[in-house]
Protein backbone atom coordinates (compact mmCIF):
# COMPACT_ATOMS: atom_id res chain seq x y z
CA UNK A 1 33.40 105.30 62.84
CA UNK A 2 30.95 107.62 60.75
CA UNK A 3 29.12 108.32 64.43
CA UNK A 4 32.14 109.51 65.95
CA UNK A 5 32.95 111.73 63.01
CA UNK A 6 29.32 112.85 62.78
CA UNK A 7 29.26 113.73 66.70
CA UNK A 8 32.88 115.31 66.67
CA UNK A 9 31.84 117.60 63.65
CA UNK A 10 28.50 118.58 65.46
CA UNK A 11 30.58 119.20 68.61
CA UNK A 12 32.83 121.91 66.52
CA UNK A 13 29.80 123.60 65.19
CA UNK A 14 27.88 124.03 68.60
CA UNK A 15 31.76 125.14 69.67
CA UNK A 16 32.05 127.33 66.79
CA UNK A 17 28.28 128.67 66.91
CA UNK A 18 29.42 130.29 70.37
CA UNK A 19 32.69 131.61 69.66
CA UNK A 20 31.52 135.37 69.51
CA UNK A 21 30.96 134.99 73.63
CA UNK A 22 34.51 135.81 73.94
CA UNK A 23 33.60 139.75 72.77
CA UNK A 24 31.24 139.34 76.01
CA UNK A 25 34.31 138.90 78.15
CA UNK A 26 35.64 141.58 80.74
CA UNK A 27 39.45 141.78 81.02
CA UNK A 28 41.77 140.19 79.15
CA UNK A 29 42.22 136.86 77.66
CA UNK A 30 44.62 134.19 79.19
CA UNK A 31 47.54 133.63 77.67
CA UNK A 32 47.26 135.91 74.96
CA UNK A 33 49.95 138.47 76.34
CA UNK A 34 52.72 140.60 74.69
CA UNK A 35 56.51 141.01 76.06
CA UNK A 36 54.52 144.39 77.66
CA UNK A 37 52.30 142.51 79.15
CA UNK A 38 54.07 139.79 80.50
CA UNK A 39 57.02 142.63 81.91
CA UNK A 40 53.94 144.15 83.50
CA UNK A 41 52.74 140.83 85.14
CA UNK A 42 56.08 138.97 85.97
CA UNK A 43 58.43 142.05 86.01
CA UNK A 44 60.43 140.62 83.45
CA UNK A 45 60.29 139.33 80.52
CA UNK A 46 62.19 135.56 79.50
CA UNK A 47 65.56 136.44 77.47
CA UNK A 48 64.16 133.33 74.41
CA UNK A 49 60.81 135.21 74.39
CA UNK A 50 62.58 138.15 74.47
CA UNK A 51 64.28 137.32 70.96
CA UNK A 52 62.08 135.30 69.52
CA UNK A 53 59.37 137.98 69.79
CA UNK A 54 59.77 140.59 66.91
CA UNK A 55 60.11 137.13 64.58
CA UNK A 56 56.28 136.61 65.05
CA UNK A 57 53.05 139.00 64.18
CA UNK A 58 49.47 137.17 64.46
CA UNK A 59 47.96 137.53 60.84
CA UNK A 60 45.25 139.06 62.02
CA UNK A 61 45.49 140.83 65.79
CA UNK A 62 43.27 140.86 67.80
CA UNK A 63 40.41 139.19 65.96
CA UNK A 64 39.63 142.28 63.95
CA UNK A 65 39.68 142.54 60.30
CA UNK A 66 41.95 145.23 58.58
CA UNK A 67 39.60 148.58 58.57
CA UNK A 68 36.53 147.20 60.13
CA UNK A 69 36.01 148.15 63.95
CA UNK A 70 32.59 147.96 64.94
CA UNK A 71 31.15 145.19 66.48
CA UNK A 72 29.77 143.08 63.23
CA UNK A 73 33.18 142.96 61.84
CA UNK A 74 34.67 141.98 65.38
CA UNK A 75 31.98 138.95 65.57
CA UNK A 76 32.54 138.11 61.53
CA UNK A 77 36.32 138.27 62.52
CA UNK A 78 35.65 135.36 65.28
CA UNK A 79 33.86 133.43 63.03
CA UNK A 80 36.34 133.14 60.38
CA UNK A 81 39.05 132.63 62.69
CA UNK A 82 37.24 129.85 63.86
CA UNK A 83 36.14 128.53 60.42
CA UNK A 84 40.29 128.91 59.17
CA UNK A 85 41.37 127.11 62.32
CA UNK A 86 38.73 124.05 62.09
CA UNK A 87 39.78 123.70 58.13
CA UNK A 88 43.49 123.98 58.82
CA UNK A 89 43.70 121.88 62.20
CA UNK A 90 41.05 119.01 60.64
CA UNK A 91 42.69 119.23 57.66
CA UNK A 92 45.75 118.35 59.19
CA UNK A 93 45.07 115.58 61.26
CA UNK A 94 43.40 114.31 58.20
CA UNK A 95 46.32 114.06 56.30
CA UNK A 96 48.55 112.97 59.03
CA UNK A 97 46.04 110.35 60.02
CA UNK A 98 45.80 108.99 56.44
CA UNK A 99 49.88 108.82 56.30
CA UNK A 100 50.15 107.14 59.54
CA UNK A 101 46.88 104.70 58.58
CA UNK A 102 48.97 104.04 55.51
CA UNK A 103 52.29 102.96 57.31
C-alpha cells in the first residue's frame, strides 16, 4: 500500500510541477465558459444555468491573484491553485476513505 501512495503522490507532483503550461496555451480553455460565452457558442444559454449563474463567483478568476498581473504572479497563481486543490481533494478522500474503512 505505501508504494501506491508513494507513486500516486509522485504522480501529483510531476502533474503539479507542469501546471504553469496552461499560460503557454493559445485560445481558450475547455469548459471553462461564462453564460457569454456559452450564448456566443450555442446561441443560447440553458434556463438552470441561466439561474443558477449569478449564485456562483470562482474565488479567484482566472488564476490571477487580486492586484498582481504580470506573468510571475499568473504562474504563482497556478501553483497555489494546484497546491489548494491537491490538499483539499486528498484531504477529502482521506477522510472519506477512513469513514468508509471504518464502517
Amino acid at each position: 500500500m505505501d508504494k501506491i501512495i508513494r507513486n500516486l503522490a509522485i504522480g501529483l507532483l510531476v502533474l503539479m510541477i507542469f501546471v504553469p503550461l496552461g499560460l503557454l496555451a493559445v485560445g481558450e480553455t475547455f469548459g471553462e465558459w461564462g453564460t457569454e460565452e456559452l450564448e456566443e457558442k450555442l446561441g443560447f444559454v440553458p434556463p438552470g444555468l441561466e439561474q443558477l449563474a449569478p449564485m456562483w463567483s470562482a474565488p479567484v478568476p482566472d488564476y490571477a491573484l487580486p492586484g498582481d498581473e504580470s506573468e510571475t504572479g499568473m504562474v504563482a497563481a497556478y501553483y497555489l491553485s494546484a497546491i489548494l486543490g491537491v490538499i483539499i481533494c486528498g484531504g477529502l478522500l482521506y477522510f472519506v476513505g477512513k469513514k468508509v474503512a471504518r464502517n
